[in-house]
C-alpha atoms as a PDB file:
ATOM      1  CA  UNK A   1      69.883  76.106  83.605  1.00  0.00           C
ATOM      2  CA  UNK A   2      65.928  76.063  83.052  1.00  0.00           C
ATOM      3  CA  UNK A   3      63.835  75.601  86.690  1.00  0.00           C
ATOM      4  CA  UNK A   4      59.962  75.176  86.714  1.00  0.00           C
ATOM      5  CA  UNK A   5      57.437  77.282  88.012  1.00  0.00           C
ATOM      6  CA  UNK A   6      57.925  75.198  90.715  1.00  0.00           C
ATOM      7  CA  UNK A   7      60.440  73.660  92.514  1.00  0.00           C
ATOM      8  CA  UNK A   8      61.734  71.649  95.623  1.00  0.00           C
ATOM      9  CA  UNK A   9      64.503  73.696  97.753  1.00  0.00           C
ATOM     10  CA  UNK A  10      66.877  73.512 100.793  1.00  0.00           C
ATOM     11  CA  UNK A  11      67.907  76.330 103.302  1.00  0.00           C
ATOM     12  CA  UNK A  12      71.057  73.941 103.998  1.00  0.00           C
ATOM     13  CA  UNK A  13      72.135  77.200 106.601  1.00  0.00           C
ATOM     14  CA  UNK A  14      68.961  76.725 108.702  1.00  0.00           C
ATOM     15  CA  UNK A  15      68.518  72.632 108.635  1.00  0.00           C
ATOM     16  CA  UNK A  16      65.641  72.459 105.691  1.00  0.00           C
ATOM     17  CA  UNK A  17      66.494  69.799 103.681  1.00  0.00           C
ATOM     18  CA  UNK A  18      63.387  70.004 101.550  1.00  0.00           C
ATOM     19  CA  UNK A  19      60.582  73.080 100.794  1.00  0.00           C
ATOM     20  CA  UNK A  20      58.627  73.662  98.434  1.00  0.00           C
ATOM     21  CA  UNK A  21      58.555  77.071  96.516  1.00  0.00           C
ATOM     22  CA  UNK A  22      57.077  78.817  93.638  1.00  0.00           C
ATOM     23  CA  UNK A  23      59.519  80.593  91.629  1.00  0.00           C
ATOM     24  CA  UNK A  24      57.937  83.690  90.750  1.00  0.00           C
ATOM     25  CA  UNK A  25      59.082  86.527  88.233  1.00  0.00           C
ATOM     26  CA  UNK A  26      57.095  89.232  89.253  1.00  0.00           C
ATOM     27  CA  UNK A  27      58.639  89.320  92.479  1.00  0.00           C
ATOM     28  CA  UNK A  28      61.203  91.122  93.052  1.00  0.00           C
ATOM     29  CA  UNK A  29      62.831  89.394  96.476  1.00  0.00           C
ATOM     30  CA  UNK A  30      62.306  86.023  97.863  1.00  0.00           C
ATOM     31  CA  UNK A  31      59.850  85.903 100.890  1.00  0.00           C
ATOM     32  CA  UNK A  32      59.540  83.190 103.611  1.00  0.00           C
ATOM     33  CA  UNK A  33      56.918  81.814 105.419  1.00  0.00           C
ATOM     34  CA  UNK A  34      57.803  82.758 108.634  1.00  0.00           C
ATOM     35  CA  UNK A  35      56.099  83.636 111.934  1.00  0.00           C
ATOM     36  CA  UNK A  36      57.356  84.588 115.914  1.00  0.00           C
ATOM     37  CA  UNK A  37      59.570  87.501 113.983  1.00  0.00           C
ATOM     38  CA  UNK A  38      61.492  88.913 116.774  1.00  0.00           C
ATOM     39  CA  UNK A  39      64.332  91.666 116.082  1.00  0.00           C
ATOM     40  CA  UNK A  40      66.639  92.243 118.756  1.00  0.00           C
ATOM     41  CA  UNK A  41      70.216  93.273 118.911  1.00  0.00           C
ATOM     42  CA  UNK A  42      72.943  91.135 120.146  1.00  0.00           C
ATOM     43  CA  UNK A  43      76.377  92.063 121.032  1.00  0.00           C
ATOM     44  CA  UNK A  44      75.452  95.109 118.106  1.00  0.00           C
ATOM     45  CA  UNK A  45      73.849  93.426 115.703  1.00  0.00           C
ATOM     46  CA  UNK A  46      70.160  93.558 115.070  1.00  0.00           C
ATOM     47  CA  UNK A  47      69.552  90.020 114.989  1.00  0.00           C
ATOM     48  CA  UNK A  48      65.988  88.289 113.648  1.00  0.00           C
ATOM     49  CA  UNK A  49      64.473  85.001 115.261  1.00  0.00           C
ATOM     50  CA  UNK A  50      61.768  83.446 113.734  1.00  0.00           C
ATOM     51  CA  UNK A  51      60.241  80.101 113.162  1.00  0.00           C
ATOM     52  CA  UNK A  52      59.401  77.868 110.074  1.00  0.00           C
ATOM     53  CA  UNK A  53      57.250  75.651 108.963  1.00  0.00           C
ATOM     54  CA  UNK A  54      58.735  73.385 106.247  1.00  0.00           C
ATOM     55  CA  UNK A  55      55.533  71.576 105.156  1.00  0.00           C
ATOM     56  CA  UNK A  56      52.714  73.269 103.377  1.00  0.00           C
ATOM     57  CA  UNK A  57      49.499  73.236 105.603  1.00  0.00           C
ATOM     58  CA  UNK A  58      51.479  71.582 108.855  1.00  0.00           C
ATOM     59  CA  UNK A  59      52.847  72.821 111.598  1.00  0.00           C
ATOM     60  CA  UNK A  60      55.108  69.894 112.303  1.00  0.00           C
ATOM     61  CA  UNK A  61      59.019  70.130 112.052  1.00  0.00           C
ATOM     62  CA  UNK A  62      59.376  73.579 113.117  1.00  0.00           C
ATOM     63  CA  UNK A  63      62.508  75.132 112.476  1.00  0.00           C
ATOM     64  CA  UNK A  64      64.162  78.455 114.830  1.00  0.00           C
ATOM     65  CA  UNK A  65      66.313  80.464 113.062  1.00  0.00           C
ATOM     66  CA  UNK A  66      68.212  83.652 114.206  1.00  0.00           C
ATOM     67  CA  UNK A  67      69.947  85.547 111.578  1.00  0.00           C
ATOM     68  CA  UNK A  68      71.702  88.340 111.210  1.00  0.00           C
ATOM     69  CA  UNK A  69      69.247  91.623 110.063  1.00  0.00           C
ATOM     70  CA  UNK A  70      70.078  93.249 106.568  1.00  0.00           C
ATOM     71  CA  UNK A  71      67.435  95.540 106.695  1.00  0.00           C
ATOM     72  CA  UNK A  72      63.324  96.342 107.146  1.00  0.00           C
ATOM     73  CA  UNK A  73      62.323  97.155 103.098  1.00  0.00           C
ATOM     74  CA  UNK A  74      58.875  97.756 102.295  1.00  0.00           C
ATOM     75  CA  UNK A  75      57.598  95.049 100.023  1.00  0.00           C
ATOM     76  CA  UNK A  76      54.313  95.599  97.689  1.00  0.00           C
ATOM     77  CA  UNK A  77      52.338  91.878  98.196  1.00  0.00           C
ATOM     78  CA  UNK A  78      50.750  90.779  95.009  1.00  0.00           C
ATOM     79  CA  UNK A  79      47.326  92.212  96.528  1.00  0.00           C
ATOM     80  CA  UNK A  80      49.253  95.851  96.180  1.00  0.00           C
ATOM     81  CA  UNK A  81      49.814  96.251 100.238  1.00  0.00           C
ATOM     82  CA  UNK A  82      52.664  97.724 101.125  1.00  0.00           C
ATOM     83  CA  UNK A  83      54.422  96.119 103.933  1.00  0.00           C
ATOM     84  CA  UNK A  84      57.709  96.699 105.623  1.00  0.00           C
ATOM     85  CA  UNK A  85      59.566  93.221 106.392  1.00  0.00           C
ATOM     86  CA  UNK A  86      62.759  92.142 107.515  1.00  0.00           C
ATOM     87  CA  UNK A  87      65.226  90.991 105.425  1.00  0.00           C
ATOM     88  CA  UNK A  88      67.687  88.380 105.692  1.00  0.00           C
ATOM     89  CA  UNK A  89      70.308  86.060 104.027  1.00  0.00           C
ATOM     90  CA  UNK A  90      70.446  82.312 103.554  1.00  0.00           C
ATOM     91  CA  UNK A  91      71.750  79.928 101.147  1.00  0.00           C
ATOM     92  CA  UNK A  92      69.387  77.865  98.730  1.00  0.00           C
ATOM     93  CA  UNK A  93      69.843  75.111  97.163  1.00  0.00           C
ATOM     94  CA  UNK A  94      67.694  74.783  93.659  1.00  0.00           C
ATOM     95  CA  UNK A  95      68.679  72.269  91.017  1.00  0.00           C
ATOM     96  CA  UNK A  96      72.054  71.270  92.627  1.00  0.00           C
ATOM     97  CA  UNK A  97      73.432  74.886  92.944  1.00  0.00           C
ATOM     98  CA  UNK A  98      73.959  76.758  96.644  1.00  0.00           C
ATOM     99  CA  UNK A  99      72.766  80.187  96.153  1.00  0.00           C
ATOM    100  CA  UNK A 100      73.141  83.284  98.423  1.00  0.00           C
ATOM    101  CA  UNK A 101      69.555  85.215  98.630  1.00  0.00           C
ATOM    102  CA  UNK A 102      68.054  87.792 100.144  1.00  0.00           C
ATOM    103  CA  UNK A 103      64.735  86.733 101.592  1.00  0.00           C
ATOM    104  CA  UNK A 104      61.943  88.676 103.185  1.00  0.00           C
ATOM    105  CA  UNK A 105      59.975  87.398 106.018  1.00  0.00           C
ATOM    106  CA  UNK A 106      55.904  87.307 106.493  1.00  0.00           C
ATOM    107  CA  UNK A 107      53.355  85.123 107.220  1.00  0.00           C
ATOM    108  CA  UNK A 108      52.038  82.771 104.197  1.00  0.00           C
ATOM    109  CA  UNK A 109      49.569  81.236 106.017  1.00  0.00           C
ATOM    110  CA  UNK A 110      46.869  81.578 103.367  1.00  0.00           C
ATOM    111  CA  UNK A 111      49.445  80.792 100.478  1.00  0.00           C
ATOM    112  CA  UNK A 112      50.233  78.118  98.177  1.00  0.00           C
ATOM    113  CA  UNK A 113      53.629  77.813  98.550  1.00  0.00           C
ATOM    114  CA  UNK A 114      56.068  78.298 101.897  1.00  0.00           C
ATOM    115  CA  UNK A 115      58.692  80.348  99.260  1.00  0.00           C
ATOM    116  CA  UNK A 116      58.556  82.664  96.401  1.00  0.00           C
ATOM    117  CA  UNK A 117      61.869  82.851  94.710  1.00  0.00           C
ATOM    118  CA  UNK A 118      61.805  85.948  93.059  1.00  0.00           C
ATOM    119  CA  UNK A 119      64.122  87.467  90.096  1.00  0.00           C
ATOM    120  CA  UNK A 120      66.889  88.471  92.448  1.00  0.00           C
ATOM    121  CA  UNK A 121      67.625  84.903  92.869  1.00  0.00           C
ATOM    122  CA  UNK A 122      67.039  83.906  89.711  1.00  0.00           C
ATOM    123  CA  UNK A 123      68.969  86.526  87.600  1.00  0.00           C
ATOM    124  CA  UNK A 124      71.826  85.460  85.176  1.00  0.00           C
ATOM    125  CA  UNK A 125      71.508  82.217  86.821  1.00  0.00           C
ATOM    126  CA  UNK A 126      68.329  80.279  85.384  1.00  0.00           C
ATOM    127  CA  UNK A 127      65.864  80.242  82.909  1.00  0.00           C
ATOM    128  CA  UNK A 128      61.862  79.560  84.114  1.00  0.00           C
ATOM    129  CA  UNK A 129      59.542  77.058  81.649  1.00  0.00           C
ATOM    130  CA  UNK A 130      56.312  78.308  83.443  1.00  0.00           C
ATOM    131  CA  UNK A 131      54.954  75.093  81.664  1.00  0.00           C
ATOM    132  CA  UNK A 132      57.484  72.545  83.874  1.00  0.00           C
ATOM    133  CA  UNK A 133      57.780  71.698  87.384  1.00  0.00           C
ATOM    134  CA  UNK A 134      60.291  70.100  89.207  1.00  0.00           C
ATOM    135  CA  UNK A 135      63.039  70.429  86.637  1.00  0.00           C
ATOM    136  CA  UNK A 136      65.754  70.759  89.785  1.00  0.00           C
ATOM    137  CA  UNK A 137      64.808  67.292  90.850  1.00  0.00           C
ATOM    138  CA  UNK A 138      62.023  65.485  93.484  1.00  0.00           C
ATOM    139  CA  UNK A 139      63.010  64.712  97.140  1.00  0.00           C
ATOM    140  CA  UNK A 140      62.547  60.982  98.347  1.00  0.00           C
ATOM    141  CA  UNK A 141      58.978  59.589  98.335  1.00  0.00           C
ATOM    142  CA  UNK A 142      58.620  59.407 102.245  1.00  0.00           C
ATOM    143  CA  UNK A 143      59.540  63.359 102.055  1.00  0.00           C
ATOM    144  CA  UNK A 144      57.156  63.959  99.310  1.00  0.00           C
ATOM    145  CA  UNK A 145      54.397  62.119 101.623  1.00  0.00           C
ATOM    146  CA  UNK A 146      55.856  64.253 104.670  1.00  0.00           C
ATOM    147  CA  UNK A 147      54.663  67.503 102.619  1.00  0.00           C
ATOM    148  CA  UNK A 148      51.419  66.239 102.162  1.00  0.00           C
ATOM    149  CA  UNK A 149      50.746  65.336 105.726  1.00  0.00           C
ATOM    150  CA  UNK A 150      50.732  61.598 104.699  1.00  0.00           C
ATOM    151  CA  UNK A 151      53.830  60.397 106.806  1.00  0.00           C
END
């Protein structure tokens, strides 16, 4: 299946119906835009809590999600800092499939895009026209107009 350098996504597991990510094959592993990280442990598991922000350059329709810690990796941004984040599953949803990912969470503020999906994700499983976008589909109008502070 081919997917555009960009695409619209759901984390159906945390209650996003619609987000919109760049699908990126120089990273490695998926990273969120996410802020209030908090890692505690619960009943022996190292749990994170965090919020989202589903719309690019809004702060409306946050989202709190605890989940289950995999681990803290150190991450290389595409500046060349090296960061240790926490990393977590979810399920995506890009062009009609449900995915398991690993996804790393940091801040985005300054970024483009609330999601990278890197190659992890994407391996055996798509093929990226860096020339399309959108090839997995377009959300409704009135969320479109959401995502661009309109509605």
């Amino acid at each position: 299946m081919t997917v555009g350098w960009r695409e619209w996504i759901a984390l159906p597991d945390w209650g996003v119906g619609a987000l919109k990510a760049k699908i990126d094959t120089g990273a490695r592993t998926s990273a969120l835009h996410a802020y209030d990280i908090e890692v505690s442990e619960r009943d022996g598991v190292n749990v994170a809590t965090f919020a989202i922000h589903p719309w690019q350059d809004s702060s409306r329709d946050e989202v709190v999600v605890q989940a289950p810690l995999l681990e803290r990796r150190q991450v290389r941004s595409s500046s060349g800092t090296a960061k240790v984040r926490p990393v977590v599953m979810t399920t995506i949803e890009l062009a009609g499939l449900r995915l398991p990912i690993e996804v790393t969470l940091t801040r985005r503020d300054e970024m483009g895009f609330r999601m990278l999906i890197g190659r992890q994700a994407l391996r055996r499983r798509f093929v990226v026209d860096p020339a399309r976008s959108y090839l997995g589909g377009r959300p409704s109008r009135e969320i479109i107009d959401r995502n661009r502070g309109r509605a």
